[in-house]
PDB file of N, CA and C in Angstrom:
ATOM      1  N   UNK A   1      20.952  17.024 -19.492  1.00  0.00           N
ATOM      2  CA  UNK A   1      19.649  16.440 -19.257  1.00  0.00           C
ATOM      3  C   UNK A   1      18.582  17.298 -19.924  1.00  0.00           C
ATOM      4  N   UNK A   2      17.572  16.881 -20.544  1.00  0.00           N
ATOM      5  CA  UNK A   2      16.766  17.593 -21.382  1.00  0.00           C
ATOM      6  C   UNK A   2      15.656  17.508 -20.730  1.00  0.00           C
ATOM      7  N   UNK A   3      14.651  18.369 -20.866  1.00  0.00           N
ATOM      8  CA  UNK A   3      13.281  18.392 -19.426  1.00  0.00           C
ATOM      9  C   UNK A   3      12.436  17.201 -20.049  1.00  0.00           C
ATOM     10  N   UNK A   4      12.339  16.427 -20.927  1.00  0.00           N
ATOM     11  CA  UNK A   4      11.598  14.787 -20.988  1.00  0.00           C
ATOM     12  C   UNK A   4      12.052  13.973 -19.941  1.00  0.00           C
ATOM     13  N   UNK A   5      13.073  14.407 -19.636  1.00  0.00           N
ATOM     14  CA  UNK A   5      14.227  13.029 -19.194  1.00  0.00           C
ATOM     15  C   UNK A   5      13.715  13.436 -17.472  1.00  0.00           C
ATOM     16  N   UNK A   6      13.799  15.041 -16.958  1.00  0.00           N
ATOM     17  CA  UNK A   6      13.476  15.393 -15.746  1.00  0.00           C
ATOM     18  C   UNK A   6      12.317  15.501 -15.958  1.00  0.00           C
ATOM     19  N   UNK A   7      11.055  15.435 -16.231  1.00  0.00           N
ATOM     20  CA  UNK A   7       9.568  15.650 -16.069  1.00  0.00           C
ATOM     21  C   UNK A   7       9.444  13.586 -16.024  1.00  0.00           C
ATOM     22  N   UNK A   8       9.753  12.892 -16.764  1.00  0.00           N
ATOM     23  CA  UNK A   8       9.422  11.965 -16.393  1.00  0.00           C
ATOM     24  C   UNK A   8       9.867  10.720 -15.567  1.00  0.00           C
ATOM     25  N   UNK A   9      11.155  11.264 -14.793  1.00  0.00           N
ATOM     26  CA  UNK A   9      11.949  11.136 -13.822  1.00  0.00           C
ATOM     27  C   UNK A   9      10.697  11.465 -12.182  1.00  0.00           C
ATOM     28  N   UNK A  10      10.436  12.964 -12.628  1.00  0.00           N
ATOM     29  CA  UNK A  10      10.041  13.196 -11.660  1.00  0.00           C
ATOM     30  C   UNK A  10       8.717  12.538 -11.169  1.00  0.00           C
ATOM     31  N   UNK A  11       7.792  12.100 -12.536  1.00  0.00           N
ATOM     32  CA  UNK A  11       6.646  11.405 -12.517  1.00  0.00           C
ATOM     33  C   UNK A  11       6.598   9.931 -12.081  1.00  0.00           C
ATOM     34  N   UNK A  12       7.907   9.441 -12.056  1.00  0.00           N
ATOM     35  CA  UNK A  12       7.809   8.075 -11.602  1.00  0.00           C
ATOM     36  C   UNK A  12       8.530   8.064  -9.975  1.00  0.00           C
ATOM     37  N   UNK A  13       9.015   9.141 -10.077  1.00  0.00           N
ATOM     38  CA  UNK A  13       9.632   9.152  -8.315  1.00  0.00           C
ATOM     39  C   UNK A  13       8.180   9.607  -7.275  1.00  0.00           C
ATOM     40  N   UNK A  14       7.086  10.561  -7.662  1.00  0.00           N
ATOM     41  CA  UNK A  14       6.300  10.711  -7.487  1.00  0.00           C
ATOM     42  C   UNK A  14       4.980   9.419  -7.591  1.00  0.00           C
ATOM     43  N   UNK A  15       4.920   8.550  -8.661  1.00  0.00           N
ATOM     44  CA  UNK A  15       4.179   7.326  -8.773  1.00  0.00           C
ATOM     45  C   UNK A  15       4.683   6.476  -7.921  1.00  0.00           C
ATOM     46  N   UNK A  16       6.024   6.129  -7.605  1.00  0.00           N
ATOM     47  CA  UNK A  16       6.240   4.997  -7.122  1.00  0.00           C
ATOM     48  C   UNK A  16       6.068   5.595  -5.806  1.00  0.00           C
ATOM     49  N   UNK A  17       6.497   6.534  -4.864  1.00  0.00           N
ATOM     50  CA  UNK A  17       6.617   6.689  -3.505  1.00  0.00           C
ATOM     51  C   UNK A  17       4.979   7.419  -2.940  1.00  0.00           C
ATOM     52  N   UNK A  18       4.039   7.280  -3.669  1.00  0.00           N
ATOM     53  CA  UNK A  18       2.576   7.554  -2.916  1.00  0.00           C
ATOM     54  C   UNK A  18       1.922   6.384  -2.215  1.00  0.00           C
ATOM     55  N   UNK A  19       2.470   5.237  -2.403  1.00  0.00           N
ATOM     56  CA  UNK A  19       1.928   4.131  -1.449  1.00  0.00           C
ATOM     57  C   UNK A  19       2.890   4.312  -0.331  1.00  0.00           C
ATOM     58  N   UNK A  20       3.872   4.120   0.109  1.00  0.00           N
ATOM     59  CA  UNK A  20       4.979   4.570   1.013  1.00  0.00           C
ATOM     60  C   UNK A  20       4.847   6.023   1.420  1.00  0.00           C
ATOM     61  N   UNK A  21       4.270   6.821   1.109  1.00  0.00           N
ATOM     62  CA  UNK A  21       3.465   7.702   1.728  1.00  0.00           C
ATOM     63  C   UNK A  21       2.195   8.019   2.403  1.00  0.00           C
ATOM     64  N   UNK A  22       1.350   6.899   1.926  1.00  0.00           N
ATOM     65  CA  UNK A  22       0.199   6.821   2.763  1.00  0.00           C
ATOM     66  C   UNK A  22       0.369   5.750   3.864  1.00  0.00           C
ATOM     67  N   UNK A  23       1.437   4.844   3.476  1.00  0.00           N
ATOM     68  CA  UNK A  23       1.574   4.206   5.176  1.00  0.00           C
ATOM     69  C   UNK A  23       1.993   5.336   6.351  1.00  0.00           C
ATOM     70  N   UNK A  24       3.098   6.061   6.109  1.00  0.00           N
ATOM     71  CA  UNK A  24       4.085   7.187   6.333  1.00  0.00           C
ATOM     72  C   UNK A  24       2.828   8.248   6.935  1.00  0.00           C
ATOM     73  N   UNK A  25       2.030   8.574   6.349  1.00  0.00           N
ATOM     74  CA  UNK A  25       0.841   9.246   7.118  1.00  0.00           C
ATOM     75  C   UNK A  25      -0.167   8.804   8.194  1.00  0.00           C
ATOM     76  N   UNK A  26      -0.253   7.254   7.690  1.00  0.00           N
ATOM     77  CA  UNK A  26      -1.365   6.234   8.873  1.00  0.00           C
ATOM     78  C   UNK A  26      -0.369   6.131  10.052  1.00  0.00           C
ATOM     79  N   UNK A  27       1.087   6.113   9.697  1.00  0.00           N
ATOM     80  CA  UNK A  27       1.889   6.174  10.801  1.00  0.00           C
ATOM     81  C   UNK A  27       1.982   7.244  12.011  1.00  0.00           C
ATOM     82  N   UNK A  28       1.806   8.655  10.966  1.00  0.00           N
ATOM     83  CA  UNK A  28       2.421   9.391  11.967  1.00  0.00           C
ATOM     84  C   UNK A  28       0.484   9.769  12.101  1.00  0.00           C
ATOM     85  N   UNK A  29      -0.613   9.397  11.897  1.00  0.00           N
ATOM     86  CA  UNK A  29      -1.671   9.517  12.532  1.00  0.00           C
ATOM     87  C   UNK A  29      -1.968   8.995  13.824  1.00  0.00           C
ATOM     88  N   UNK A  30      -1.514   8.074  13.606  1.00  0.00           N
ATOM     89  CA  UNK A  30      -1.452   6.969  14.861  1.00  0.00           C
ATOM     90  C   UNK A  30      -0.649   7.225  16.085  1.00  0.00           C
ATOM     91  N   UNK A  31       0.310   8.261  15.574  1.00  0.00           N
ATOM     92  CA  UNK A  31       1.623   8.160  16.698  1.00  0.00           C
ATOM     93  C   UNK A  31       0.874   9.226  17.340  1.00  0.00           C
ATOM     94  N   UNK A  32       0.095  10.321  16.887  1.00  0.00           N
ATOM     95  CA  UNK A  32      -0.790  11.904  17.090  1.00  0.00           C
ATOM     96  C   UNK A  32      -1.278  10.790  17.824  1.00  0.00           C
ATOM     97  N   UNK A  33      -2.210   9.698  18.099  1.00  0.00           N
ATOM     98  CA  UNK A  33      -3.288   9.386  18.580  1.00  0.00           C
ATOM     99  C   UNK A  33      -2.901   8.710  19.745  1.00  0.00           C
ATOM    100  N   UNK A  34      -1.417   8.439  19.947  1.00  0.00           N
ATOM    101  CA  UNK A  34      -0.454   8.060  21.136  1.00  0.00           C
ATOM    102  C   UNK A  34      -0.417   6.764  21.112  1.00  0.00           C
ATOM    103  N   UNK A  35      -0.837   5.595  19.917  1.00  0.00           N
ATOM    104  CA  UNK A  35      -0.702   4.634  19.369  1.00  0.00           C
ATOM    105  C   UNK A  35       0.369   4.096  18.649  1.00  0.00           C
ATOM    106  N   UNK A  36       1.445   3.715  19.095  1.00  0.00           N
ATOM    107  CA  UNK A  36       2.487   3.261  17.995  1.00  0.00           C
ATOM    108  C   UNK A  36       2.810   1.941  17.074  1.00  0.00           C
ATOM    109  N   UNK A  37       2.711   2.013  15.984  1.00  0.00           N
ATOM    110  CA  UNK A  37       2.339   0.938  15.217  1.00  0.00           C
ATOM    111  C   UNK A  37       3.380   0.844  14.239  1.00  0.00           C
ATOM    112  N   UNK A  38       4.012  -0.103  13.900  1.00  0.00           N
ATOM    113  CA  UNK A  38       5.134  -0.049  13.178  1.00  0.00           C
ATOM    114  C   UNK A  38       5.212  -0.754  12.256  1.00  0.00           C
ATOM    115  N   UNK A  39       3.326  -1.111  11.895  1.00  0.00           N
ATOM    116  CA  UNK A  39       3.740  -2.225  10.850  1.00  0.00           C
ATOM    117  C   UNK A  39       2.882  -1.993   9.755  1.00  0.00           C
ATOM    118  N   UNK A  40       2.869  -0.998   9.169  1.00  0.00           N
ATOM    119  CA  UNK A  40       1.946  -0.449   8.411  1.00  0.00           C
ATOM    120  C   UNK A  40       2.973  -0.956   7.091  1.00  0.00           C
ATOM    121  N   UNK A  41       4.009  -1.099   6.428  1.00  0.00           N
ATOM    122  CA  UNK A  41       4.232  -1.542   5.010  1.00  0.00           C
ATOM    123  C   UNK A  41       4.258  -2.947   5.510  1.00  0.00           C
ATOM    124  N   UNK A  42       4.240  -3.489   6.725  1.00  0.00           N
ATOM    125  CA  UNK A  42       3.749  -5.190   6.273  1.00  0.00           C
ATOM    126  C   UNK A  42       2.515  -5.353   6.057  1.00  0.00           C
ATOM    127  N   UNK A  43       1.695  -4.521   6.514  1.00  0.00           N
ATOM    128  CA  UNK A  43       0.349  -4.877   6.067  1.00  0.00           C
ATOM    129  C   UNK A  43      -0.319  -4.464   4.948  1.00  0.00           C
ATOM    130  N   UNK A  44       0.785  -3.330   4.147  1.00  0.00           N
ATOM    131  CA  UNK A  44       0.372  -3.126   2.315  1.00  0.00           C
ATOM    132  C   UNK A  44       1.355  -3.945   1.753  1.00  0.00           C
ATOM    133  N   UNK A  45       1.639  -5.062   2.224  1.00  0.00           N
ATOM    134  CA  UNK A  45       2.821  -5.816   1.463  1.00  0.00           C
ATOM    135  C   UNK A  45       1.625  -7.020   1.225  1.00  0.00           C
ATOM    136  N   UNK A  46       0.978  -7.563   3.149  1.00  0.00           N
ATOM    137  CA  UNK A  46       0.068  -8.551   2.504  1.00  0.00           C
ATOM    138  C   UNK A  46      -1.213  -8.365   2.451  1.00  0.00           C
ATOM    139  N   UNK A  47      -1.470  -7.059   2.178  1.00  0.00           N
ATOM    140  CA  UNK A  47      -2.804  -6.543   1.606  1.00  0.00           C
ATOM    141  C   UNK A  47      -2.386  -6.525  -0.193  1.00  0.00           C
ATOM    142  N   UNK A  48      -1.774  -6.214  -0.268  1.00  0.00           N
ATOM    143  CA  UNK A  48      -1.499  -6.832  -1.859  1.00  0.00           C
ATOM    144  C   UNK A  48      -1.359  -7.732  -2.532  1.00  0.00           C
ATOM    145  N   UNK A  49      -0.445  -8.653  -1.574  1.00  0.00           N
ATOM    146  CA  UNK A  49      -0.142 -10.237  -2.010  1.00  0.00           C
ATOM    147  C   UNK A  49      -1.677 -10.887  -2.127  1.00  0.00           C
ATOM    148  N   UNK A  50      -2.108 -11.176  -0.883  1.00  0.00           N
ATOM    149  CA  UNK A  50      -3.820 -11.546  -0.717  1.00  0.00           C
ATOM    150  C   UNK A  50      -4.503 -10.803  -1.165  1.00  0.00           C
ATOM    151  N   UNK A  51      -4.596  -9.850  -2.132  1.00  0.00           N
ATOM    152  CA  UNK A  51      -5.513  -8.872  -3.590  1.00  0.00           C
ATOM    153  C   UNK A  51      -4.988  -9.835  -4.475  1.00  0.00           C
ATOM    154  N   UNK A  52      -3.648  -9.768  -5.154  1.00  0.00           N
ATOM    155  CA  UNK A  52      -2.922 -10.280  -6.296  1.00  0.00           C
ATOM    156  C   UNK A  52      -3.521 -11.781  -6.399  1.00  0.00           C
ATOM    157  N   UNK A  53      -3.124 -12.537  -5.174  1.00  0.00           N
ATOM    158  CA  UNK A  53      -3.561 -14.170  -5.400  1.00  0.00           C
ATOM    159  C   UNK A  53      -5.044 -14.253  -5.741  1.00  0.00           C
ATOM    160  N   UNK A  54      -6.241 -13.675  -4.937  1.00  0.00           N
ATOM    161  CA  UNK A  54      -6.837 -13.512  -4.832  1.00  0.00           C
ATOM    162  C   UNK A  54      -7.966 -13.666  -6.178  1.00  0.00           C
ATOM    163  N   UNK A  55      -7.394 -12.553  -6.584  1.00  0.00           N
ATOM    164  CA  UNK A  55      -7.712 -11.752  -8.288  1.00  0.00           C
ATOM    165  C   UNK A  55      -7.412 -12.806  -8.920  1.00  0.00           C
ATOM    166  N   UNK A  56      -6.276 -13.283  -8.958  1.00  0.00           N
ATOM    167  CA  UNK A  56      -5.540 -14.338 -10.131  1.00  0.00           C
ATOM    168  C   UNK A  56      -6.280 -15.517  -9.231  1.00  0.00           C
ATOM    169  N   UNK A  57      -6.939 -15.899  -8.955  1.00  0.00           N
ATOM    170  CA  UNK A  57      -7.708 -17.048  -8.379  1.00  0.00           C
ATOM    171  C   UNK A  57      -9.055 -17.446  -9.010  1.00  0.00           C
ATOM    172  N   UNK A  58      -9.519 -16.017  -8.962  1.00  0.00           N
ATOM    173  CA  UNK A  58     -10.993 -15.820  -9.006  1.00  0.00           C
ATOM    174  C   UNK A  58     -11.672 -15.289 -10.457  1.00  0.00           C
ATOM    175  N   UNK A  59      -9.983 -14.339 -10.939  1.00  0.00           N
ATOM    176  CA  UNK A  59     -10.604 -13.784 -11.936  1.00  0.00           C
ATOM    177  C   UNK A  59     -11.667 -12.746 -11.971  1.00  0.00           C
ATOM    178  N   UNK A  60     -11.575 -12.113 -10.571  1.00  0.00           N
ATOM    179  CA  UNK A  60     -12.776 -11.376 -10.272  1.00  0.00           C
ATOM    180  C   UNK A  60     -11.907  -9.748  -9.541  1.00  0.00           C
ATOM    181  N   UNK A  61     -11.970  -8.936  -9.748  1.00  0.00           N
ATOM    182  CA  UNK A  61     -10.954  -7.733  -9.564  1.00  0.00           C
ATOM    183  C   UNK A  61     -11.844  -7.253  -8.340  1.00  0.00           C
ATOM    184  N   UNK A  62     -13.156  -7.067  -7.549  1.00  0.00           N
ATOM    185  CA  UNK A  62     -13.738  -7.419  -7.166  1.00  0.00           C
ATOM    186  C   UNK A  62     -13.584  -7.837  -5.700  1.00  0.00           C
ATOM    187  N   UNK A  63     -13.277  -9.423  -6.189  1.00  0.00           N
ATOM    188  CA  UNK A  63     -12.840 -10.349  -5.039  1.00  0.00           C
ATOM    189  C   UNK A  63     -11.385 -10.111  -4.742  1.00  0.00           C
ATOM    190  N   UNK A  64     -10.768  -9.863  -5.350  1.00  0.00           N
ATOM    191  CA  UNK A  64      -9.513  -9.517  -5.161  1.00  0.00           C
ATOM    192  C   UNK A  64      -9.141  -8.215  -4.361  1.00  0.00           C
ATOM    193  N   UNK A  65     -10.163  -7.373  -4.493  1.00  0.00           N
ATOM    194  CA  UNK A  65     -10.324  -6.484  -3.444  1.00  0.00           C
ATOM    195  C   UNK A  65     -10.410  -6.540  -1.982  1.00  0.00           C
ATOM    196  N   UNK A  66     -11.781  -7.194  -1.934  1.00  0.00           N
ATOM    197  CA  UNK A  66     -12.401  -8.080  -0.717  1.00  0.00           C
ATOM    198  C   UNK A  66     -11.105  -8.444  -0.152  1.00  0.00           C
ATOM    199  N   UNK A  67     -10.236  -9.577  -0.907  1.00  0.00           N
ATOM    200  CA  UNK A  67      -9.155 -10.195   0.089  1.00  0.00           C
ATOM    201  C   UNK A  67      -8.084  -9.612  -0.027  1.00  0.00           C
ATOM    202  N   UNK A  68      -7.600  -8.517  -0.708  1.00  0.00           N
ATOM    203  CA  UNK A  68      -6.598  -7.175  -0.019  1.00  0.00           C
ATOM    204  C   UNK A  68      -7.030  -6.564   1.298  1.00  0.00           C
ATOM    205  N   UNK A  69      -8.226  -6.086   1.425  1.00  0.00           N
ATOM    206  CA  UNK A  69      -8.949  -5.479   2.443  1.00  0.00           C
ATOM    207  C   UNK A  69      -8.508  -6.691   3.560  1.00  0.00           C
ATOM    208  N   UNK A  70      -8.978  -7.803   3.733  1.00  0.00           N
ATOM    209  CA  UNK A  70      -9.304  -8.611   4.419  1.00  0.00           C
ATOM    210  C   UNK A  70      -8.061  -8.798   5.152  1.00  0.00           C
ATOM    211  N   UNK A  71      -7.048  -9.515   4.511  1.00  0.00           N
ATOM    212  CA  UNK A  71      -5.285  -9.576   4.320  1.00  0.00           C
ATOM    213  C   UNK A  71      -4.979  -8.615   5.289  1.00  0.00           C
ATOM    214  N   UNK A  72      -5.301  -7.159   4.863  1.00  0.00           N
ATOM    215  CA  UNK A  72      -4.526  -6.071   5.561  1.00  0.00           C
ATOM    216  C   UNK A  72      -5.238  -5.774   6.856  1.00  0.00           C
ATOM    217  N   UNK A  73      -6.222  -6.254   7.075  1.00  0.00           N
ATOM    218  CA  UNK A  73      -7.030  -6.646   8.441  1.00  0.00           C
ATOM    219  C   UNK A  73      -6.313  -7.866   9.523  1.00  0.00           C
ATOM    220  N   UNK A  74      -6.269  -8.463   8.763  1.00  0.00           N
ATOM    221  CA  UNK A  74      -5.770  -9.414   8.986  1.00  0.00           C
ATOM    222  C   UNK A  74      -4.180 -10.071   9.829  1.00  0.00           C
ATOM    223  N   UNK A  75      -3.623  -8.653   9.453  1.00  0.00           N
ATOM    224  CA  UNK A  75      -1.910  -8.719   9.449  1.00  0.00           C
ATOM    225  C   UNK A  75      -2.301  -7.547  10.674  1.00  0.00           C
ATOM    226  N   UNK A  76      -2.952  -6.484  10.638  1.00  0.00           N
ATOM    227  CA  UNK A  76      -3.036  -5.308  11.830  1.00  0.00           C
ATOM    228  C   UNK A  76      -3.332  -6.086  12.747  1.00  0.00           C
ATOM    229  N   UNK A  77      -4.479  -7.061  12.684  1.00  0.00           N
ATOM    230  CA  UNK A  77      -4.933  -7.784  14.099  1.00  0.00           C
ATOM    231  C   UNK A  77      -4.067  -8.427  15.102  1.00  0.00           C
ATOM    232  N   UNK A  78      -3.016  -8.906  14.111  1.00  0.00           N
ATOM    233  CA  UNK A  78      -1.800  -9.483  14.888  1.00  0.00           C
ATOM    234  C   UNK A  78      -1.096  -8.980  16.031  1.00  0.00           C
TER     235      UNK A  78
END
């Protein structure tokens, strides 16, 4: 293995697992706060979906925000 192959190995294991880490932190914030909540990657699943449609709707990156935000409000309230 030549260090291109491990430096950019390591850069995408690092890119891909920082969203799955900030649920992983709202989690164990919550659990500190004696709150247990277990649904924190369904609600960056449809805080994204409702960004993605959103965006591709509107054409507005923007609005597509708005209804990620909204989405992931939306799914906690449940």
């Amino acid at each position: 293995m030549n260090a291109d192959f491990i430096a950019s190995f390591l850069y995408s294991v690092i890119r891909i697992t920082t969203p799955l880490l900030y649920g992983a932190l709202g989690a164990l914030i919550c659990k500190q706060g004696g709150v247990l909540h277990i649904a924190f990657e369904a609600c960056m699943l449809f805080a994204a979906f409702f960004g993605v449609v959103a965006s591709a709707l509107t054409q507005s990156v923007f609005l597509g925000l708005i209804a990620g935000m909204a989405g992931g409000i939306l799914v906690m309230l449940l």
